[in-house]
C-alpha atoms as a PDB file:
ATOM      1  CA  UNK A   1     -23.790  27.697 -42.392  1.00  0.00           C
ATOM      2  CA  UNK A   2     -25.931  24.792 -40.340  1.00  0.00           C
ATOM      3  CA  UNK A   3     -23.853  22.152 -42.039  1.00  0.00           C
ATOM      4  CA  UNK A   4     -20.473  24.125 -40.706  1.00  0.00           C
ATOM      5  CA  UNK A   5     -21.915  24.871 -37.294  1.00  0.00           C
ATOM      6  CA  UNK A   6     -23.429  21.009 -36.849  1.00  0.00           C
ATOM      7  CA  UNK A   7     -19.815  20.257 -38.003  1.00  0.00           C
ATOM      8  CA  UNK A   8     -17.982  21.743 -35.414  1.00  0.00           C
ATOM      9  CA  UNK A   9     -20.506  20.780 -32.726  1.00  0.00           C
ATOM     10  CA  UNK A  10     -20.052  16.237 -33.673  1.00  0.00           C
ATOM     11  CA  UNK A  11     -16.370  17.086 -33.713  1.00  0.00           C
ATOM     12  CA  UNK A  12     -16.057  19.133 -30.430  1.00  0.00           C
ATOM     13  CA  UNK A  13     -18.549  15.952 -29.117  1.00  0.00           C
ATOM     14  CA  UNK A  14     -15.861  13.730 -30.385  1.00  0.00           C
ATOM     15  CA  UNK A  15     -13.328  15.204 -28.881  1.00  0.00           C
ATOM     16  CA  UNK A  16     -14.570  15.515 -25.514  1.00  0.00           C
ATOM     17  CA  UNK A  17     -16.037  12.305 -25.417  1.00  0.00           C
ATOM     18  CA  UNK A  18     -12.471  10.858 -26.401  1.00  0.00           C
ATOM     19  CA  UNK A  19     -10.663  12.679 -24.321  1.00  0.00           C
ATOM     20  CA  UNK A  20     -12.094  12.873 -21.257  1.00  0.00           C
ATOM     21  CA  UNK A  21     -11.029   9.598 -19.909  1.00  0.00           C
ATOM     22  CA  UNK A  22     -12.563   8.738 -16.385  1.00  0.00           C
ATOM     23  CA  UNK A  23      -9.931   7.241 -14.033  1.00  0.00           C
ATOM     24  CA  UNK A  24     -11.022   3.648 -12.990  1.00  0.00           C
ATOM     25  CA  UNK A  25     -11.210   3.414  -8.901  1.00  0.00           C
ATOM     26  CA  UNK A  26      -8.471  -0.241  -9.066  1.00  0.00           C
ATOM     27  CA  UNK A  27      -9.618  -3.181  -6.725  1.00  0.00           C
ATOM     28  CA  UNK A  28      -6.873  -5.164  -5.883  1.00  0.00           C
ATOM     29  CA  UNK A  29      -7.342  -7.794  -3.081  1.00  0.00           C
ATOM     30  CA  UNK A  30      -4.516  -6.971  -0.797  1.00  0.00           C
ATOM     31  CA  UNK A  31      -3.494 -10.602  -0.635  1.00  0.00           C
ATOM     32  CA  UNK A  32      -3.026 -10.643  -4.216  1.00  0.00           C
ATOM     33  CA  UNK A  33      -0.539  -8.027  -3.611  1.00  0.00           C
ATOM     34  CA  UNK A  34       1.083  -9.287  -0.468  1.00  0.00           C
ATOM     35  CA  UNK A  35       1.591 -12.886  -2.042  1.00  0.00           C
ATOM     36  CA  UNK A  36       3.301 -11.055  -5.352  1.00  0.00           C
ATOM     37  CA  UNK A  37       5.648  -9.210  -2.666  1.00  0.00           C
ATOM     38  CA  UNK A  38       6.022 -12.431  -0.850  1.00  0.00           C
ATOM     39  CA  UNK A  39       6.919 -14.052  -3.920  1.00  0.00           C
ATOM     40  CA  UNK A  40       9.623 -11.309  -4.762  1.00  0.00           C
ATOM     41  CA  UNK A  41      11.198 -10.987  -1.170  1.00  0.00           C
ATOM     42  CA  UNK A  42      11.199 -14.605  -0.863  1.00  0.00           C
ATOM     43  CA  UNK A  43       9.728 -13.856   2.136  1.00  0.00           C
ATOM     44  CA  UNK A  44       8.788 -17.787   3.236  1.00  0.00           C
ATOM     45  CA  UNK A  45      10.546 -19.025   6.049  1.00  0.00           C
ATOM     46  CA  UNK A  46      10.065 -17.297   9.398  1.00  0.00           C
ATOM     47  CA  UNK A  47       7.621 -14.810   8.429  1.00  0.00           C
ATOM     48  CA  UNK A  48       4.103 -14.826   9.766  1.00  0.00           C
ATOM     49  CA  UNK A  49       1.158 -13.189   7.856  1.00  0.00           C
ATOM     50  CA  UNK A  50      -1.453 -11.159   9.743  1.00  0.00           C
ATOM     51  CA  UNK A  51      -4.948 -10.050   8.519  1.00  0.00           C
ATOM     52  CA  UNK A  52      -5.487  -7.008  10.515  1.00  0.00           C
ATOM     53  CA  UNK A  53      -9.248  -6.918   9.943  1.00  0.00           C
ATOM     54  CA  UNK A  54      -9.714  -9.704  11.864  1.00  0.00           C
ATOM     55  CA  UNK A  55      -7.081  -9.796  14.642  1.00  0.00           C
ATOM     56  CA  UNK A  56      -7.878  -7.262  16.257  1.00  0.00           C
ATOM     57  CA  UNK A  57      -5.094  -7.076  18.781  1.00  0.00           C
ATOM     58  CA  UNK A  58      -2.700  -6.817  16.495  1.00  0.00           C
ATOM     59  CA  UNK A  59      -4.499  -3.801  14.521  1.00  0.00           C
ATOM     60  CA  UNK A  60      -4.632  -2.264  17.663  1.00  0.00           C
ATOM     61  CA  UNK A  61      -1.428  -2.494  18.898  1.00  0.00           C
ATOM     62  CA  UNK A  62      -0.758  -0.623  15.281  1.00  0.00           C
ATOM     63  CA  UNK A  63      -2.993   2.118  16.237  1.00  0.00           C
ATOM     64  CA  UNK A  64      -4.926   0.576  13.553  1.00  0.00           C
ATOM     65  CA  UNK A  65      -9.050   0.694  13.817  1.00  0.00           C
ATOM     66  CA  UNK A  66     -10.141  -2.606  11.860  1.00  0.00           C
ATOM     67  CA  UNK A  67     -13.411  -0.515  10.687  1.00  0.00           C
ATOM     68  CA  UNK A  68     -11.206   2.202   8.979  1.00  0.00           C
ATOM     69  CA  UNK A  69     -10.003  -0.351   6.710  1.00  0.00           C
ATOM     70  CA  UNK A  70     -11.473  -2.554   4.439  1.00  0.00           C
ATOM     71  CA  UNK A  71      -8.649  -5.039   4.122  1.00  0.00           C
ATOM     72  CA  UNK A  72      -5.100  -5.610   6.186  1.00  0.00           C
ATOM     73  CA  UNK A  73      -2.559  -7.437   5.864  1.00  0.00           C
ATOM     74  CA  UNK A  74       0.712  -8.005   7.874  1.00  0.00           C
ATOM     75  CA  UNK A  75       3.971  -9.695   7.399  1.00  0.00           C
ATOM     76  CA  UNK A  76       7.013  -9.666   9.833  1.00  0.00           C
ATOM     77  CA  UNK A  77       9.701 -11.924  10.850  1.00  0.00           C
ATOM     78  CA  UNK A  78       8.493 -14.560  13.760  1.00  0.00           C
ATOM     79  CA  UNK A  79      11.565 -14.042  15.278  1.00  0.00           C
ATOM     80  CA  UNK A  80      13.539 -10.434  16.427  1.00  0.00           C
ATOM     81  CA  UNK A  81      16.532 -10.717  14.228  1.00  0.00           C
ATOM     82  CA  UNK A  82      15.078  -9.134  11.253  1.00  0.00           C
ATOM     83  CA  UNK A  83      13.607  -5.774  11.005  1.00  0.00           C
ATOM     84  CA  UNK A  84      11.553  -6.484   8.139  1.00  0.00           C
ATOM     85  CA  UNK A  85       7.880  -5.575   8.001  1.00  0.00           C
ATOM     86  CA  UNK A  86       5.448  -4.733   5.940  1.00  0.00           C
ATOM     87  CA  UNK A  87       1.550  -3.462   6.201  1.00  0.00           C
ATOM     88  CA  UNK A  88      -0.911  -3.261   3.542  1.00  0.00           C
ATOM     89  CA  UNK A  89      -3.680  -1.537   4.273  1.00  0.00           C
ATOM     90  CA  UNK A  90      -7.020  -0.784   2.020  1.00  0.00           C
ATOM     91  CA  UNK A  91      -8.998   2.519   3.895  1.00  0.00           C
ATOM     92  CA  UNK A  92     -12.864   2.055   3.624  1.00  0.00           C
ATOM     93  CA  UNK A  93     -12.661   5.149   2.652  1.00  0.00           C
ATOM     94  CA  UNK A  94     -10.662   8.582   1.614  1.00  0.00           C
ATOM     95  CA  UNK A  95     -11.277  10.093   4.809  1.00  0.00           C
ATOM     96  CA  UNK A  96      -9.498   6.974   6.509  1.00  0.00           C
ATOM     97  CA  UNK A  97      -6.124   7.477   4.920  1.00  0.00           C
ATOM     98  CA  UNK A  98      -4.480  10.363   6.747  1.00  0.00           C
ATOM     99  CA  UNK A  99      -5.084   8.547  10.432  1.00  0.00           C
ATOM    100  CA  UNK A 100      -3.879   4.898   8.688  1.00  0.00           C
ATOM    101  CA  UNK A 101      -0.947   7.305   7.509  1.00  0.00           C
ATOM    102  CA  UNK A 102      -0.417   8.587  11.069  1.00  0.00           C
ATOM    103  CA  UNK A 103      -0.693   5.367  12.286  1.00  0.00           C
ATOM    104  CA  UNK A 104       2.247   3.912   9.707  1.00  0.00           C
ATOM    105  CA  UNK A 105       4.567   6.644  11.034  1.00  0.00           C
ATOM    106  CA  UNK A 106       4.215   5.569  14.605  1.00  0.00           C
ATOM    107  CA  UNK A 107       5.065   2.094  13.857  1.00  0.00           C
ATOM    108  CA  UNK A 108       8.184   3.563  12.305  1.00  0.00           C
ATOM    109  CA  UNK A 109       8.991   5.327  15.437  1.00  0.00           C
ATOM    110  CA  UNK A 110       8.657   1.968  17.393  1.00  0.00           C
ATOM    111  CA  UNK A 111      10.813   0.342  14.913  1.00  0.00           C
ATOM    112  CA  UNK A 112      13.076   2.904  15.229  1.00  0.00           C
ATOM    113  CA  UNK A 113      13.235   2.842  18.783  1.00  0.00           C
ATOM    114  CA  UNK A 114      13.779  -1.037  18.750  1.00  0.00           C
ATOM    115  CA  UNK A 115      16.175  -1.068  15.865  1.00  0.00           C
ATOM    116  CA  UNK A 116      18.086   1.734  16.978  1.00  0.00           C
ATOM    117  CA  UNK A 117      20.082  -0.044  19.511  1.00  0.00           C
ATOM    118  CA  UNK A 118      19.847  -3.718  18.325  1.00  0.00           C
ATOM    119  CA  UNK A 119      21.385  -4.499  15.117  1.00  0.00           C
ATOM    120  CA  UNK A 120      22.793  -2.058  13.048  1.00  0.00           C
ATOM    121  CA  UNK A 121      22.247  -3.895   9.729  1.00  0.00           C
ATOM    122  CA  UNK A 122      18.763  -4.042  10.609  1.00  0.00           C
ATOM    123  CA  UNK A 123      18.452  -0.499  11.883  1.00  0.00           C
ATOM    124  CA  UNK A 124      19.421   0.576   8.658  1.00  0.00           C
ATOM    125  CA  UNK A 125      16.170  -1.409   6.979  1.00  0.00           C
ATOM    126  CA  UNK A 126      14.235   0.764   8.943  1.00  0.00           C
ATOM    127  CA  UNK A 127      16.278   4.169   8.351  1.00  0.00           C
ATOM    128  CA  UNK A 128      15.654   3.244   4.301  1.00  0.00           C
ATOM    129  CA  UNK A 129      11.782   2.377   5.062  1.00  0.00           C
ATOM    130  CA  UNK A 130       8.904   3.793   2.558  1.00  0.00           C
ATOM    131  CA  UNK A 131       5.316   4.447   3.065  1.00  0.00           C
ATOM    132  CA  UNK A 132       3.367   5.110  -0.246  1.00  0.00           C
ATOM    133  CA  UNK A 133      -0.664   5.794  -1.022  1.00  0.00           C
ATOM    134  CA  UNK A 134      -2.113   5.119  -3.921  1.00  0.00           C
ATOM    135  CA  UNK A 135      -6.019   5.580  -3.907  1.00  0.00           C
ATOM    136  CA  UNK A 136      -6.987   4.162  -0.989  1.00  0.00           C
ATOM    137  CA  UNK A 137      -4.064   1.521  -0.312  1.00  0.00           C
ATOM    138  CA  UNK A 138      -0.985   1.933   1.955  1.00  0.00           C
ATOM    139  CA  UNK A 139       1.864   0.074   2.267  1.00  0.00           C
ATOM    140  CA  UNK A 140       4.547   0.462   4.953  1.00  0.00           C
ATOM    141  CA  UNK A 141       8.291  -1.401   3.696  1.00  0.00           C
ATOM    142  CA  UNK A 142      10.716  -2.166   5.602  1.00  0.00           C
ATOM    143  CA  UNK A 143      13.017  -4.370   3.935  1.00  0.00           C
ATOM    144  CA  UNK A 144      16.544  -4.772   2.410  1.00  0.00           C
ATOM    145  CA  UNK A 145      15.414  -3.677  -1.328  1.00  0.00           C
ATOM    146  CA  UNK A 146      12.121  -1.320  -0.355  1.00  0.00           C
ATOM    147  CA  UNK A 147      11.945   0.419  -3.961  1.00  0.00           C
ATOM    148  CA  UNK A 148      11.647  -3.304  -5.815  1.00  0.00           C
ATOM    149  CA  UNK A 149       8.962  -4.165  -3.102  1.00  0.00           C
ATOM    150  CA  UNK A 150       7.382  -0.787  -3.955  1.00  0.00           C
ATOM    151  CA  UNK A 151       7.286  -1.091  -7.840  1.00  0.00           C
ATOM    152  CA  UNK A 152       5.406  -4.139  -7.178  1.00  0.00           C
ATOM    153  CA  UNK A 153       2.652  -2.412  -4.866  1.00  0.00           C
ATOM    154  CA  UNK A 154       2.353   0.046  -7.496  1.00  0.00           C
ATOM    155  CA  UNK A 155       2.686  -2.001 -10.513  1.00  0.00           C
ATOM    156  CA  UNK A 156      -0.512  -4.429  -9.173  1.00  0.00           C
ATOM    157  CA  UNK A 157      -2.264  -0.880  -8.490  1.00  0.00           C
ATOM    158  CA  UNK A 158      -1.830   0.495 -11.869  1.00  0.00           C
ATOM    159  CA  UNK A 159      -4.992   1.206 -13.830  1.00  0.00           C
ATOM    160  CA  UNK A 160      -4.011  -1.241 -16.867  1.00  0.00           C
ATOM    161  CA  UNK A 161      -2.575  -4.494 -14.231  1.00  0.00           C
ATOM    162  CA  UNK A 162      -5.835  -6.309 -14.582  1.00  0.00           C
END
C-alpha cells in the first residue's frame, strides 16, 4: 500500500512539475524590433526615427510621459505626404499600459483629423491603423500593409524568438 501511495504521489510530482510551465516575461530591445519593421517596410528614405525617452518634446506632444515607459521609439515620414507612423512603446510597468493605450488613440484622432481632409490614399492608412499589446509593449501602425508590420512586432515578442 506505501509503495502504491508513494507511486501516485512521484507521478502526480511529475506531472505538475511538467506541466506547469511558467510564462517567460520577453525582453526585446525596442530597436531590435523597430529596425526588423524598418527592414520589412523599407522604411529608409524620408523617415526619421525618434527615441521618445529622451526627446522629450516629442513624447509630450504624444501625451506620452517618458517615465511611464521604459523604452520609445518613433518613426514617421520627414515630410507630410505620407501618413505613415509608427510608435513602439515598452511601459515600465503594467499599470502604465492603459494611459500609453489612451495616449495611442489620441494620436489616431490627430491623424485622423489631419488625414481626413488631405490625401485620401493616405487617409485610408490611418482608417486601416492597428494598435496591439503584448506584455508590456505597444505598437501603434499606420502603414500601407499594418497586419505584415504586426506579425513582425509579435513574432520578435513571442516567447520562443530568442
Amino acid at each position: 500500500m506505501k509503495k502504491l501511495i508513494f507511486t501516485m504521489m512521484a507521478v502526480t510530482l511529475l506531472l505538475v512539475g511538467c506541466g506547469a510551465k511558467k510564462e517567460e516575461a520577453v525582453n526585446v530591445p525596442v530597436s531590435e524590433i523597430m529596425n526588423a519593421i524598418k527592414e520589412k517596410g523599407e522604411y529608409v528614405m524620408g523617415f526619421e526615427e525618434i527615441n521618445l525617452k529622451q526627446d522629450t518634446d516629442t513624447a509630450g506632444k504624444l501625451n506620452i510621459d517618458p517615465a511611464s515607459i521604459e523604452e520609445g521609439m518613433l518613426l514617421r515620414s520627414m515630410i507630410n505626404i505620407r501618413a505613415d507612423e509608427i510608435i513602439i512603446l515598452k511601459a515600465q510597468d503594467a499599470s502604465k499600459i492603459e494611459d500609453l493605450k489612451k495616449a495611442l488613440d489620441d494620436e489616431i484622432a490627430n491623424l485622423d483629423q489631419i488625414w481626413s481632409t488631405y490625401l485620401p490614399q493616405e487617409y485610408e492608412k490611418v482608417q486601416h491603423h492597428i494598435i496591439k499589446q503584448q506584455g508590456n509593449y505597444l505598437i501603434l501602425i499606420v502603414a500601407d500593409n499594418p497586419e505584415t508590420l504586426e506579425k513582425i512586432f509579435m513574432d520578435k515578442l513571442a516567447p520562443d524568438s530568442k
